[in-house]
Protein backbone atom coordinates (compact mmCIF):
# COMPACT_ATOMS: atom_id res chain seq x y z
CA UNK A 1 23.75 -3.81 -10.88
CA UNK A 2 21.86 -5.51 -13.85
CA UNK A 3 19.11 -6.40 -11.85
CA UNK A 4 18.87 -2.60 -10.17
CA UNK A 5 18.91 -1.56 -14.09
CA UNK A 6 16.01 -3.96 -14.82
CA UNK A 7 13.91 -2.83 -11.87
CA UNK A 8 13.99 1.08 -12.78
CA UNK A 9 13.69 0.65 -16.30
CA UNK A 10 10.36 -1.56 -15.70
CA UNK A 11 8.86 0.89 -12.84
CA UNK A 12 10.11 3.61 -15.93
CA UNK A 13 7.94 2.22 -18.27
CA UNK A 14 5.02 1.86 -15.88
CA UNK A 15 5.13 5.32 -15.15
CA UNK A 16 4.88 6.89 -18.11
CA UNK A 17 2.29 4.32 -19.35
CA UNK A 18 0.12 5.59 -16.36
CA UNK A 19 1.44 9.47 -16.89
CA UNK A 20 0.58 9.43 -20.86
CA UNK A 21 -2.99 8.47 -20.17
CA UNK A 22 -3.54 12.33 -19.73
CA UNK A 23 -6.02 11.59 -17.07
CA UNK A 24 -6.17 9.69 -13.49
CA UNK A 25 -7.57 8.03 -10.37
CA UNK A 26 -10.75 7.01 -8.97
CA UNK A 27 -9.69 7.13 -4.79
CA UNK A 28 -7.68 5.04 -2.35
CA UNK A 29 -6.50 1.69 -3.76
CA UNK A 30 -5.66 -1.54 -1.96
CA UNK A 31 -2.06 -1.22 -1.89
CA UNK A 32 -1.14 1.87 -2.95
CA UNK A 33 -0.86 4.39 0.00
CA UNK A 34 -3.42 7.99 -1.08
CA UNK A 35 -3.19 11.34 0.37
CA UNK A 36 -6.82 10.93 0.96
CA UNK A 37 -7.99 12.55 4.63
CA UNK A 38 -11.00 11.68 6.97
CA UNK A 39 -12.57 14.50 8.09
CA UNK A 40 -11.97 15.92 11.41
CA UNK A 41 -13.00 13.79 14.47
CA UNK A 42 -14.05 10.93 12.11
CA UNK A 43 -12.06 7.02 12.92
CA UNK A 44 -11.24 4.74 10.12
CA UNK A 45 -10.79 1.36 10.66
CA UNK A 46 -9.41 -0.78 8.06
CA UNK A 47 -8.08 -4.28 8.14
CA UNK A 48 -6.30 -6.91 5.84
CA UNK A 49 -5.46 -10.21 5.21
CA UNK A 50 -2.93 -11.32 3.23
CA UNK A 51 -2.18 -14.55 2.15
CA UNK A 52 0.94 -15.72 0.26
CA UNK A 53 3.25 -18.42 -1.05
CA UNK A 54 7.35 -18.91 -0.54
CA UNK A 55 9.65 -21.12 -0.99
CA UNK A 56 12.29 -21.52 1.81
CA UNK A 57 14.84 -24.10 0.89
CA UNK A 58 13.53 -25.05 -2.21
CA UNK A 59 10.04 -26.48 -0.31
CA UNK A 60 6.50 -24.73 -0.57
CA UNK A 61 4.71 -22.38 2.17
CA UNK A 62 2.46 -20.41 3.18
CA UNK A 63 2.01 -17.40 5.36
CA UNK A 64 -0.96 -15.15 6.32
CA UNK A 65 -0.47 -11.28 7.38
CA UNK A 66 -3.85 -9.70 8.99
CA UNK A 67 -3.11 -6.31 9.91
CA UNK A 68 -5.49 -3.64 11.33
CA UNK A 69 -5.14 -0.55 11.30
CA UNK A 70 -7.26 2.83 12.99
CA UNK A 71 -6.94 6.52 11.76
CA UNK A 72 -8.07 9.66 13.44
CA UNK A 73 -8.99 12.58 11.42
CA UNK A 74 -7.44 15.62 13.16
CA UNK A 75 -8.53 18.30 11.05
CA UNK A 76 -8.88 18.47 7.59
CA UNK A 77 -5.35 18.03 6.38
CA UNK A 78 -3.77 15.82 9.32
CA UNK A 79 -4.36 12.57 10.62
CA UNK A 80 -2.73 9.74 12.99
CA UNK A 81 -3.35 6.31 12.75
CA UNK A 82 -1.49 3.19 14.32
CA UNK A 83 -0.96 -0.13 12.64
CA UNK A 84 -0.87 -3.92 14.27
CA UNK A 85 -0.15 -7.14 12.02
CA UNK A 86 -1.25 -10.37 13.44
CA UNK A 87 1.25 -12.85 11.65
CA UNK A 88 -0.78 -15.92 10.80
CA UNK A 89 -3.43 -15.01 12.93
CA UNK A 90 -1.69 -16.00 16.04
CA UNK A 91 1.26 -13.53 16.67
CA UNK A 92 1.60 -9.84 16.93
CA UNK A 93 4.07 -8.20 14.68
CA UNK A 94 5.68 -4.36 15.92
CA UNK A 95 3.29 -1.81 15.97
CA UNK A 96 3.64 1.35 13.58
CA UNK A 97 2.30 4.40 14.88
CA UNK A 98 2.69 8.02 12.64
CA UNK A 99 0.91 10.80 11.34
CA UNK A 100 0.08 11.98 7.68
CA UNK A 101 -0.96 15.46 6.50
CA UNK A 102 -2.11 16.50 3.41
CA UNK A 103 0.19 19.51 1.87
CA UNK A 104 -2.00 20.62 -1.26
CA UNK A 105 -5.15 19.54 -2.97
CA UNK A 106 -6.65 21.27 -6.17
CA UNK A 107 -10.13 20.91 -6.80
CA UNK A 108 -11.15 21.61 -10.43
CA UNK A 109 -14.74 19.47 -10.54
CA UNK A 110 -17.40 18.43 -8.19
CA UNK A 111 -15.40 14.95 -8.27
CA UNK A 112 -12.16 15.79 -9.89
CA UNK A 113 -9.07 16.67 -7.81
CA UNK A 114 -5.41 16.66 -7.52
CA UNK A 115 -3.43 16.11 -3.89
CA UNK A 116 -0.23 15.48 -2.55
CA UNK A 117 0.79 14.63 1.05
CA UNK A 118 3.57 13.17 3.59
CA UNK A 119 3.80 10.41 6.06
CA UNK A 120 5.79 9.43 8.78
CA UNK A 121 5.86 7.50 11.96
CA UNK A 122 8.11 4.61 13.93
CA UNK A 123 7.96 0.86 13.89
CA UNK A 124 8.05 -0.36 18.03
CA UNK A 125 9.09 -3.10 18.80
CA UNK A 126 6.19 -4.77 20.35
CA UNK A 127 5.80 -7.81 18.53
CA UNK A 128 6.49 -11.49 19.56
CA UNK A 129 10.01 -12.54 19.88
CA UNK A 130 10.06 -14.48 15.79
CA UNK A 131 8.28 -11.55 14.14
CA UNK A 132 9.96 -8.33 15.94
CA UNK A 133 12.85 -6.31 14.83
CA UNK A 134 13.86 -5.83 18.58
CA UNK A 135 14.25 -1.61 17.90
CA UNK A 136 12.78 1.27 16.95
CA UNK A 137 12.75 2.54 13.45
CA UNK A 138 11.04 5.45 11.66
CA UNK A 139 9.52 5.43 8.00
CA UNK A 140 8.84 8.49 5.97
CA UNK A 141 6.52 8.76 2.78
CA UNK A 142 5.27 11.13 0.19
CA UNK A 143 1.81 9.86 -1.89
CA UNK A 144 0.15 11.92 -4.74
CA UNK A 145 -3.21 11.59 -7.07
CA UNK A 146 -5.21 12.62 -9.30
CA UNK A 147 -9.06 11.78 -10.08
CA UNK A 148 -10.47 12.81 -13.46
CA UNK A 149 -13.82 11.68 -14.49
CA UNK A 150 -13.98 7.78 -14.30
CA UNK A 151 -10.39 7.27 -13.84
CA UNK A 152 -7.16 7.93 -11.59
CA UNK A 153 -3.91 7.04 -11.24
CA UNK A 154 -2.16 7.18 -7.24
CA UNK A 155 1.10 7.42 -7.21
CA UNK A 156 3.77 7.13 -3.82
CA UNK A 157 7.42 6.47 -2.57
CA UNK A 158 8.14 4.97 1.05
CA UNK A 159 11.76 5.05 2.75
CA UNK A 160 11.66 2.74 5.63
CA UNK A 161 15.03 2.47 8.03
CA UNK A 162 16.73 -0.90 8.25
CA UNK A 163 14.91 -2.70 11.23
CA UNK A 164 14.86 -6.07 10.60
CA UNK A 165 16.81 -8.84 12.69
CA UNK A 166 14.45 -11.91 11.36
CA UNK A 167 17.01 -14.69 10.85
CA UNK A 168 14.74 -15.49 7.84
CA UNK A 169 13.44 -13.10 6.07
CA UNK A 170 10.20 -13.24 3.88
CA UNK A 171 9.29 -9.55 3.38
CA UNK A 172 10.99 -6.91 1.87
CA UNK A 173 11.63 -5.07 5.13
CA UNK A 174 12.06 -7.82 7.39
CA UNK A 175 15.97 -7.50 6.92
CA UNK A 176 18.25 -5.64 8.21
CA UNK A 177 18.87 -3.27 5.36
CA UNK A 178 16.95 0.00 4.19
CA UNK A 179 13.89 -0.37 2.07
CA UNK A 180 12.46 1.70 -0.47
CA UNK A 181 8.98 1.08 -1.82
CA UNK A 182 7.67 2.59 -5.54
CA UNK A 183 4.00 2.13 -6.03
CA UNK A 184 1.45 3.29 -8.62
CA UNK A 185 -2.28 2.05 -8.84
CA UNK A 186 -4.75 3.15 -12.24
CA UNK A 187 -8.07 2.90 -11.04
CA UNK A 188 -11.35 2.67 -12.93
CA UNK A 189 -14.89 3.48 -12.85
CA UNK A 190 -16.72 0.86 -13.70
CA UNK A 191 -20.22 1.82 -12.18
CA UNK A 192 -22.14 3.82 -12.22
CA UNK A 193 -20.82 5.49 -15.50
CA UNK A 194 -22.05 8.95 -14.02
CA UNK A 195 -23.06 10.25 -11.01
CA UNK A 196 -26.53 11.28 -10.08
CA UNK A 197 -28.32 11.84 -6.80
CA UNK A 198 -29.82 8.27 -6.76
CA UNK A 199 -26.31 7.06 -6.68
CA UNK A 200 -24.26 6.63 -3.60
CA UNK A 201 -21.80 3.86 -3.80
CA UNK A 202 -19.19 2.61 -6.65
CA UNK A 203 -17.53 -0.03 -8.46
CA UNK A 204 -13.79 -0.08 -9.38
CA UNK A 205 -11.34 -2.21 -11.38
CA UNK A 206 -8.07 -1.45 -10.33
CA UNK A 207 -4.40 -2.28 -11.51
CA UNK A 208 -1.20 -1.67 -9.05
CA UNK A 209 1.83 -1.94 -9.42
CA UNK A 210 4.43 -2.56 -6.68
CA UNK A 211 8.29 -2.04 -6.06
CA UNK A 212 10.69 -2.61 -3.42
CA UNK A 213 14.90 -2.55 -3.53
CA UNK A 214 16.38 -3.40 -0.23
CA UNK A 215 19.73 -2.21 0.82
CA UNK A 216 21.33 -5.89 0.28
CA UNK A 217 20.43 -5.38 -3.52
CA UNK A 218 17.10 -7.95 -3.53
CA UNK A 219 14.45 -6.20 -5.32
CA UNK A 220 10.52 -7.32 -6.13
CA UNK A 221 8.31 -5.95 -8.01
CA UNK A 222 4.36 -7.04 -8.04
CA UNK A 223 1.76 -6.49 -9.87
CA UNK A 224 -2.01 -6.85 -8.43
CA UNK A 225 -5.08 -6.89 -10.52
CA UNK A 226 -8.15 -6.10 -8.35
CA UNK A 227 -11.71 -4.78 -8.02
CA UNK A 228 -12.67 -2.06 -5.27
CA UNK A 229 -16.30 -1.23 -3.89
CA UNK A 230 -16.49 2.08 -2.17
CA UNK A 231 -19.83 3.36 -0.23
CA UNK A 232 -20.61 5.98 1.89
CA UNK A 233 -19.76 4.34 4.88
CA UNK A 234 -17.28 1.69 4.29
CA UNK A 235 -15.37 0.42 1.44
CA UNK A 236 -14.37 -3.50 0.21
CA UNK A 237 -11.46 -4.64 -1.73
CA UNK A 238 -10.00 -8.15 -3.27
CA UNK A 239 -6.87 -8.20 -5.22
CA UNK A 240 -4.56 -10.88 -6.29
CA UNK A 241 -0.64 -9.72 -6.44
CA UNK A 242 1.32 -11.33 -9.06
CA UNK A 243 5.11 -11.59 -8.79
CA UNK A 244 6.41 -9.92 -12.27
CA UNK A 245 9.83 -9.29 -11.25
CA UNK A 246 12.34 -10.34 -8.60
CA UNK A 247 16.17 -10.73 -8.17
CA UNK A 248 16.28 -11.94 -4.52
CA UNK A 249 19.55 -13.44 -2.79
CA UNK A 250 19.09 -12.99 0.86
CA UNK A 251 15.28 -14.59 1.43
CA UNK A 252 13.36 -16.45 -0.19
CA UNK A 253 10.84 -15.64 -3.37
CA UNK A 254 7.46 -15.40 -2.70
CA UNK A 255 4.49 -17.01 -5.06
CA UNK A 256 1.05 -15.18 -5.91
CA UNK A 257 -0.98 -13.28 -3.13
CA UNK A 258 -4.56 -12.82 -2.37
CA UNK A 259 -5.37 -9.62 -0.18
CA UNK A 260 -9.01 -9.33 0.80
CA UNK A 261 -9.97 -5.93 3.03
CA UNK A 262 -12.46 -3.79 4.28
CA UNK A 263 -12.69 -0.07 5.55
CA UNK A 264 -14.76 1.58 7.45
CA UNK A 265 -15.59 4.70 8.33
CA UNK A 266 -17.18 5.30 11.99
């Protein structure tokens, strides 16, 4: 109970750190999922490696996640994508297929806006034998932001049914109780300071901020420094997640994660 205390009263603090800002976001950070929408008939295809430390049994490892995933614009405000990891680039985790849609958006600039939008889909199990949950299980989510000026702040909440049957767990997610994820990202303009015609492509420093709480009481909660490079066309990321927080008694604690990624839009 003191640990669940802890964990709230930190994400608390975060959150009205980002909220009393008075202004926020730049677009879609690394982690943090955006209620951001391609446009109608237009793919996305983004993949990511991650690359972390743990500590099973007291010894030192590392593990690699590369997952890829490809979105459909279906008209403005909807989109489907599915989702493959390839755990340490040899074995295929369960698939996640779903849909998002974009519920409002207020535009009160020729760059500033405000949205909010839902998620939802199914993890299959497709995976290889050590790295699938062996049924199906849905996931819902709800994301919101807010770009004003040079800065932005993304905000979002996932639920994610208990799935896992991993005898040994590294992920939150991987067990076999519910998840719930808390993010928030604050995202910065750091060129070009304005906008002009001669412009087309900018440079971001970003700061997220990542929570999950597990039905079996383990909770986590990472922060990840990072820089973001968005053009027209595609878009670059490098981050490094920091473990600030954790109270973990059913798998093992993980160490300091680099996530390197790309996106692009065909």
């Amino acid at each position: 109970m003191n640990s669940l205390i802890q964990f709230l009263k930190t994400l608390g603090l975060v959150a009205f750190l980002f909220f009393w800002g008075n202004h926020a976001f730049a677009q879609q950070g690394p982690h943090v999922p955006a209620p951001t929408q391609p446009g109608k008939g237009v793919w996305v295809l983004e993949t990511t490696w991650n690359s972390f430390e743990f500590t099973p049994g007291g010894k030192k490892q590392r593990d690699s996640l590369l997952s890829t995933r490809l979105t459909r614009g279906l008209s403005g405000d909807w989109s489907a994508f599915v989702e493959e990891p390839l755990m340490n680039l040899s074995q295929a985790g369960d698939v996640r297929v779903g849909l998002r849609h974009r519920l409002w958006q207020k535009d009160t600039a020729s760059v500033d806006t405000e949205r909010f939008g839902l998620s939802g889909g199914l993890r299959l199990p497709t995976g290889a034998t050590a790295f699938s949950t062996d049924q199906v299980a849905p996931f819902f989510g709800a994301s919101w932001m807010k770009i004003s000026g040079r800065q932005g702040l993304n905000l979002a909440a996932v639920w994610r049914e208990g799935h896992g049957s991993l005898p040994d767990p590294v992920r939150p997610g991987d067990g076999e109780r519910d998840l719930l994820e808390l993010h928030g990202g604050f995202l910065w303009r750091v060129d070009p300071v304005t906008w002009g015609s001669d412009r087309v492509a900018s440079t971001y420093a970003t700061v997220e901020l990542s929570g999950y709480r597990e039905g079996n009481g383990d909770s986590e909660l990472l922060l990840a420094p990072g820089l973001l490079y968005e053009a027209p066309t595609w878009a670059g990321f490098l981050t490094l997640q920091i473990p600030a927080l954790d109270s973990l008694d059913h798998r093992s604690g993980r160490g300091p994660a680099l996530t390197a990624g790309i996106r692009i839009f065909l």
